[in-house]
Protein backbone atom coordinates (compact mmCIF):
# COMPACT_ATOMS: atom_id res chain seq x y z
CA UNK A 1 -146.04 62.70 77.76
CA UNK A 2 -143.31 61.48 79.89
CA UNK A 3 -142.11 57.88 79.00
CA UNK A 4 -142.44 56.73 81.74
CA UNK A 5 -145.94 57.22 82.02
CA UNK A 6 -146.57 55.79 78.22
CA UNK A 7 -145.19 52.85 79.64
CA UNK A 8 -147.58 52.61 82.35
CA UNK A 9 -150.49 53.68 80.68
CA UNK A 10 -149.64 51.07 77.57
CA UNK A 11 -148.99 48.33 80.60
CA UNK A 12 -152.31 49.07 82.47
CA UNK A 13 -154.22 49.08 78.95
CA UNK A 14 -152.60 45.55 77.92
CA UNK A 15 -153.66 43.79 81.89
CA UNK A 16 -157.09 45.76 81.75
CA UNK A 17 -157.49 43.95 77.98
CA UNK A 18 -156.59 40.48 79.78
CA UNK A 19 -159.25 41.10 82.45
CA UNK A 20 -162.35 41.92 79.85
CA UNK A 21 -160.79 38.86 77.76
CA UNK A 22 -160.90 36.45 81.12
CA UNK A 23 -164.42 37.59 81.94
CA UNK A 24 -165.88 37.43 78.15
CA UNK A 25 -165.09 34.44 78.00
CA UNK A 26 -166.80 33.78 81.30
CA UNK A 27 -170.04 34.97 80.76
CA UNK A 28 -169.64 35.36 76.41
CA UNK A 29 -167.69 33.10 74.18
CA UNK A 30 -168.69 35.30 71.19
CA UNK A 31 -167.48 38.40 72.88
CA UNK A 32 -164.24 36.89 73.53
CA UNK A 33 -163.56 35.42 70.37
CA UNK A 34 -164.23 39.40 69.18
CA UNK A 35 -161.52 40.54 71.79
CA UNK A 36 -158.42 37.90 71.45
CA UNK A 37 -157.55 39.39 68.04
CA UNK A 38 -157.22 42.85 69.44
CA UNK A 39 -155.44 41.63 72.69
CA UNK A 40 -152.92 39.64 70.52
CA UNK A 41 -152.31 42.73 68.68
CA UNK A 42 -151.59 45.10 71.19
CA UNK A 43 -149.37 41.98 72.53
CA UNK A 44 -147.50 41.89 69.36
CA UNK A 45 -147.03 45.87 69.21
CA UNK A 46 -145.55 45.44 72.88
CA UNK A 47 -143.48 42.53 72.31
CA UNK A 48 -141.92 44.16 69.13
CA UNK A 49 -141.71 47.60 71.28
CA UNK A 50 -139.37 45.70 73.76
CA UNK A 51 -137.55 43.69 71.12
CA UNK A 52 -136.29 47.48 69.75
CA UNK A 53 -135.27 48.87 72.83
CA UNK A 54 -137.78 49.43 74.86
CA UNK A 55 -140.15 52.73 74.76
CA UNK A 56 -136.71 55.07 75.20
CA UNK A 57 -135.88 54.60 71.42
CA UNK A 58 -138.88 55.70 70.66
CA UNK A 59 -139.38 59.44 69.50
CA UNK A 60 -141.46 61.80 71.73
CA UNK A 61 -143.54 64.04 69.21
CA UNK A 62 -142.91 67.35 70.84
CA UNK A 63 -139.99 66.82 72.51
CA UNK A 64 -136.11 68.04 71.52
CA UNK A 65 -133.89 65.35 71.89
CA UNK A 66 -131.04 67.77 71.55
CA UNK A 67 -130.83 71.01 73.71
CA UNK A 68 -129.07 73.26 71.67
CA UNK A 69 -126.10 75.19 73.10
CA UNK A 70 -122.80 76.80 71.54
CA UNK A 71 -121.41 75.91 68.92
CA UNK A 72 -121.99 74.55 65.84
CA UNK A 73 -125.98 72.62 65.02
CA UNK A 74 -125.83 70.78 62.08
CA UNK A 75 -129.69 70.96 61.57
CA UNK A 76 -131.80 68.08 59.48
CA UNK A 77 -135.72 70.40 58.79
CA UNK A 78 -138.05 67.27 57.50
CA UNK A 79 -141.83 67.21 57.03
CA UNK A 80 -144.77 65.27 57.92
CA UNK A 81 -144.38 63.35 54.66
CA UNK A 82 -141.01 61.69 54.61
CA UNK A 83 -140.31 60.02 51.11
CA UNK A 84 -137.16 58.17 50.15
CA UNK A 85 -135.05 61.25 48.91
CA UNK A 86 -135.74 62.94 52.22
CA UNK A 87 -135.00 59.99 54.48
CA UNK A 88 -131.45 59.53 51.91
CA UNK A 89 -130.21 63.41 52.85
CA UNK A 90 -130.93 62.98 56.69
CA UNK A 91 -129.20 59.04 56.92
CA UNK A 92 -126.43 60.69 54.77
CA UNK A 93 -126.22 64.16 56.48
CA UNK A 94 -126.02 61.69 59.96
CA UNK A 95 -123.57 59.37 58.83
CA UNK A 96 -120.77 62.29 57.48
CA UNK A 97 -121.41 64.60 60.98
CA UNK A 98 -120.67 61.44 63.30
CA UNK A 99 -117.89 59.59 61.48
CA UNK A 100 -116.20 62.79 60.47
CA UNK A 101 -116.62 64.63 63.71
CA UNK A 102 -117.25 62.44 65.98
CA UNK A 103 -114.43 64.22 68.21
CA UNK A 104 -116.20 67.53 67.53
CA UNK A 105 -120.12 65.86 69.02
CA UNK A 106 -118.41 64.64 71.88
CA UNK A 107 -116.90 67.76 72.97
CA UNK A 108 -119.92 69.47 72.40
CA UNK A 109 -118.40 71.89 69.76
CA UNK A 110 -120.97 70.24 66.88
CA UNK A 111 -124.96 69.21 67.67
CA UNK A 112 -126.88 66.71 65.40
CA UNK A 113 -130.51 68.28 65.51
CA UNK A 114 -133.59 66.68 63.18
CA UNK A 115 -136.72 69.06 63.15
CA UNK A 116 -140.33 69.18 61.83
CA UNK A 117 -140.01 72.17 59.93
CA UNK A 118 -144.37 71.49 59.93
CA UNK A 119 -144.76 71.62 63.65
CA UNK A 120 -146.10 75.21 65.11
CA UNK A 121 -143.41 75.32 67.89
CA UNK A 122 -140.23 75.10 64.85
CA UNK A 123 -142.49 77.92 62.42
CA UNK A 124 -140.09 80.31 63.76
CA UNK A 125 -137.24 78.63 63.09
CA UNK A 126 -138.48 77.66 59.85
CA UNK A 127 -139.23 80.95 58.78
CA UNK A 128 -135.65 82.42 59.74
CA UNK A 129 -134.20 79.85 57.75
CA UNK A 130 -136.63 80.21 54.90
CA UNK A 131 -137.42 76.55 54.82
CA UNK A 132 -140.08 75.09 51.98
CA UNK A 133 -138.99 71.46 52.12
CA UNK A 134 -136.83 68.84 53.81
CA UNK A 135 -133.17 70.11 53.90
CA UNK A 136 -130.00 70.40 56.25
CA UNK A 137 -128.95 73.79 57.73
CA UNK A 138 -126.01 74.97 59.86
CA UNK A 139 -125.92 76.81 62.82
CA UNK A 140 -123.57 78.79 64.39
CA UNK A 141 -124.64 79.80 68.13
CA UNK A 142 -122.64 82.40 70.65
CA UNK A 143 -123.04 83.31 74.48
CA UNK A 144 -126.98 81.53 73.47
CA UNK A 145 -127.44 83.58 70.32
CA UNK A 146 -127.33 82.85 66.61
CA UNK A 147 -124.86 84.51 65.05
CA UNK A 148 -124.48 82.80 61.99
CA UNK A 149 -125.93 79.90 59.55
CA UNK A 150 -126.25 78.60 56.02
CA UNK A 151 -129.08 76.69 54.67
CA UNK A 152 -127.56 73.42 52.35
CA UNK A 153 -129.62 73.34 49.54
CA UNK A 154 -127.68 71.75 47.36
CA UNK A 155 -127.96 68.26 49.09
CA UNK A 156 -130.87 67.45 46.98
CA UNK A 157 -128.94 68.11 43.73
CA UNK A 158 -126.04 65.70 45.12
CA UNK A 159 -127.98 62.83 47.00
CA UNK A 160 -127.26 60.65 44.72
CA UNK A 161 -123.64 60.91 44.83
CA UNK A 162 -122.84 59.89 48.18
CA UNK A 163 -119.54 60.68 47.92
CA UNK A 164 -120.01 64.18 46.76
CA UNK A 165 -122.94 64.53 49.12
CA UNK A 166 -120.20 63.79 52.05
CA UNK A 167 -117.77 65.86 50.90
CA UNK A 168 -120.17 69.03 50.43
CA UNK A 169 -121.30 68.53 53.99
CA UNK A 170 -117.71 68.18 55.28
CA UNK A 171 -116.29 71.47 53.86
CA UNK A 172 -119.65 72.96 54.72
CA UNK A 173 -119.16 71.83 58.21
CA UNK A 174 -115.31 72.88 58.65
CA UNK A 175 -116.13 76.17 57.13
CA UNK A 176 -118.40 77.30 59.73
CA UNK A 177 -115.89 75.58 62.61
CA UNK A 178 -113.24 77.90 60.76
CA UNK A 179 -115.18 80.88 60.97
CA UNK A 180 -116.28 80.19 64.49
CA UNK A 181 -111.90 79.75 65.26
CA UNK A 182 -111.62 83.22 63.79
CA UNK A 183 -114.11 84.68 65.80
CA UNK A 184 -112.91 82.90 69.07
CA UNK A 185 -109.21 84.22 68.17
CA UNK A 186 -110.88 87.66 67.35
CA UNK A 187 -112.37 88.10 70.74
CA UNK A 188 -109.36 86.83 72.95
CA UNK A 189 -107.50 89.75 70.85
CA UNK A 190 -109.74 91.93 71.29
CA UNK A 191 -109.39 91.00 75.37
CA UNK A 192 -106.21 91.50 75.09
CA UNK A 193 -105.18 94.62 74.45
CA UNK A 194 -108.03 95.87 76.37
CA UNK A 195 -106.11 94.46 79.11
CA UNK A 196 -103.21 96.07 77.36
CA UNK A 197 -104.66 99.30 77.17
CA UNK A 198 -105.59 99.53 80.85
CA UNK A 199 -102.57 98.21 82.32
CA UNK A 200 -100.90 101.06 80.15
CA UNK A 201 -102.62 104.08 81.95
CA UNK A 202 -100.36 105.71 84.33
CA UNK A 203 -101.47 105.57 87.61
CA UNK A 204 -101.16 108.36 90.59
CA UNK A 205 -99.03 108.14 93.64
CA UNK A 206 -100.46 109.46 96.84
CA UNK A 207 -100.46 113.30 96.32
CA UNK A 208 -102.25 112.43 92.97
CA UNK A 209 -100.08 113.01 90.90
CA UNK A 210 -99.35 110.53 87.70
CA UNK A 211 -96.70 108.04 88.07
CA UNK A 212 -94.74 107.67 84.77
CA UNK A 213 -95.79 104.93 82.44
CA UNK A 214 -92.51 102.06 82.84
């Protein structure tokens, strides 16, 4: 649902709640002393809503917050259940991909994605990468196609060494970007002496016949 239209609905429920309240207690002091704890709730939940941000830093179930494009997507695959572990390797994960390549997210070269690996529109995804529980996987995307990734597994073995953990995703990280350099460099080659190749091909002068190659 578009946020903009949670915030109405959520406004429209909270005025609609004041109304009923107004008129209980009207016509029904009993009925209105059953209502005021509900309408203070939803006030609360509203209040503390806006104190956060407002409904935009709130998470839209269904919704990619990232569009993926090429380049590198450093990937965080969760579940439904999130315990403290899981919530440790994506804070972690986060922290290492936007103070070490911070340069790299704003030119668009590396994505920060979190999925719910549980959720029927990521099965796909899930099942390509093989995923059975919470863990980080990289990306590697070309002209809109995968071409390459690598499934971390070992962050659960180094959460608890954070400085280990940051390491492993940092050389697991520039490895990829490395590869991806290669393949870049590769391809302009290859470009090359095509162009090479063509330009090299003698060409004929007016009666046809080949001029020689300079």
């Amino acid at each position: 649902m578009d946020l903009q239209k949670t915030l109405s609905i959520c406004l429209i429920s909270f005025f609609a709640a004041t109304v009923v309240v107004l008129i209980a207690r009207a016509f029904d002091s009993q009925a209105a002393s059953r209502l005021e704890p509900q309408l203070t709730r939803i006030a609360d939940e509203l209040e503390a809503i806006r104190a956060s941000g407002g409904f935009a830093s709130i998470p839209v179930d269904g919704v990619d917050k990232v569009a993926v494009r090429d380049g590198l997507v450093v990937y965080y695959f969760y579940s439904n259940t999130r315990c403290t572990t899981c919530r440790a390797i994506e804070a972690q994960t986060e922290e290492t991909v936007r103070s070490d390549f911070a340069e790299e997210l704003r030119s668009g070269k590396v994505t920060w994605k979190t999925l719910n690996y549980e959720q029927d529109r990521n099965a796909d995804l899930a099942s390509q990468f093989e995923i059975i529980m919470p863990v980080v996987v990289l990306a590697r995307f070309e002209n809109g196609a995968m071409v390459d990734w690598s499934r971390l597994d070992q962050v659960w073995g180094l959460v608890s060494d954070k400085p280990a953990f940051a390491e492993m995703i940092r050389d697991a990280v520039n490895k990829m970007l490395s590869e991806s350099q290669n393949s870049d460099s590769e391809t302009a080659e290859s470009e090359t002496k095509e162009s090479q190749d063509l330009d090299s091909i003698p060409l004929p002068d007016s009666n046809g016949i080949p001029l020689p190659t300079p």
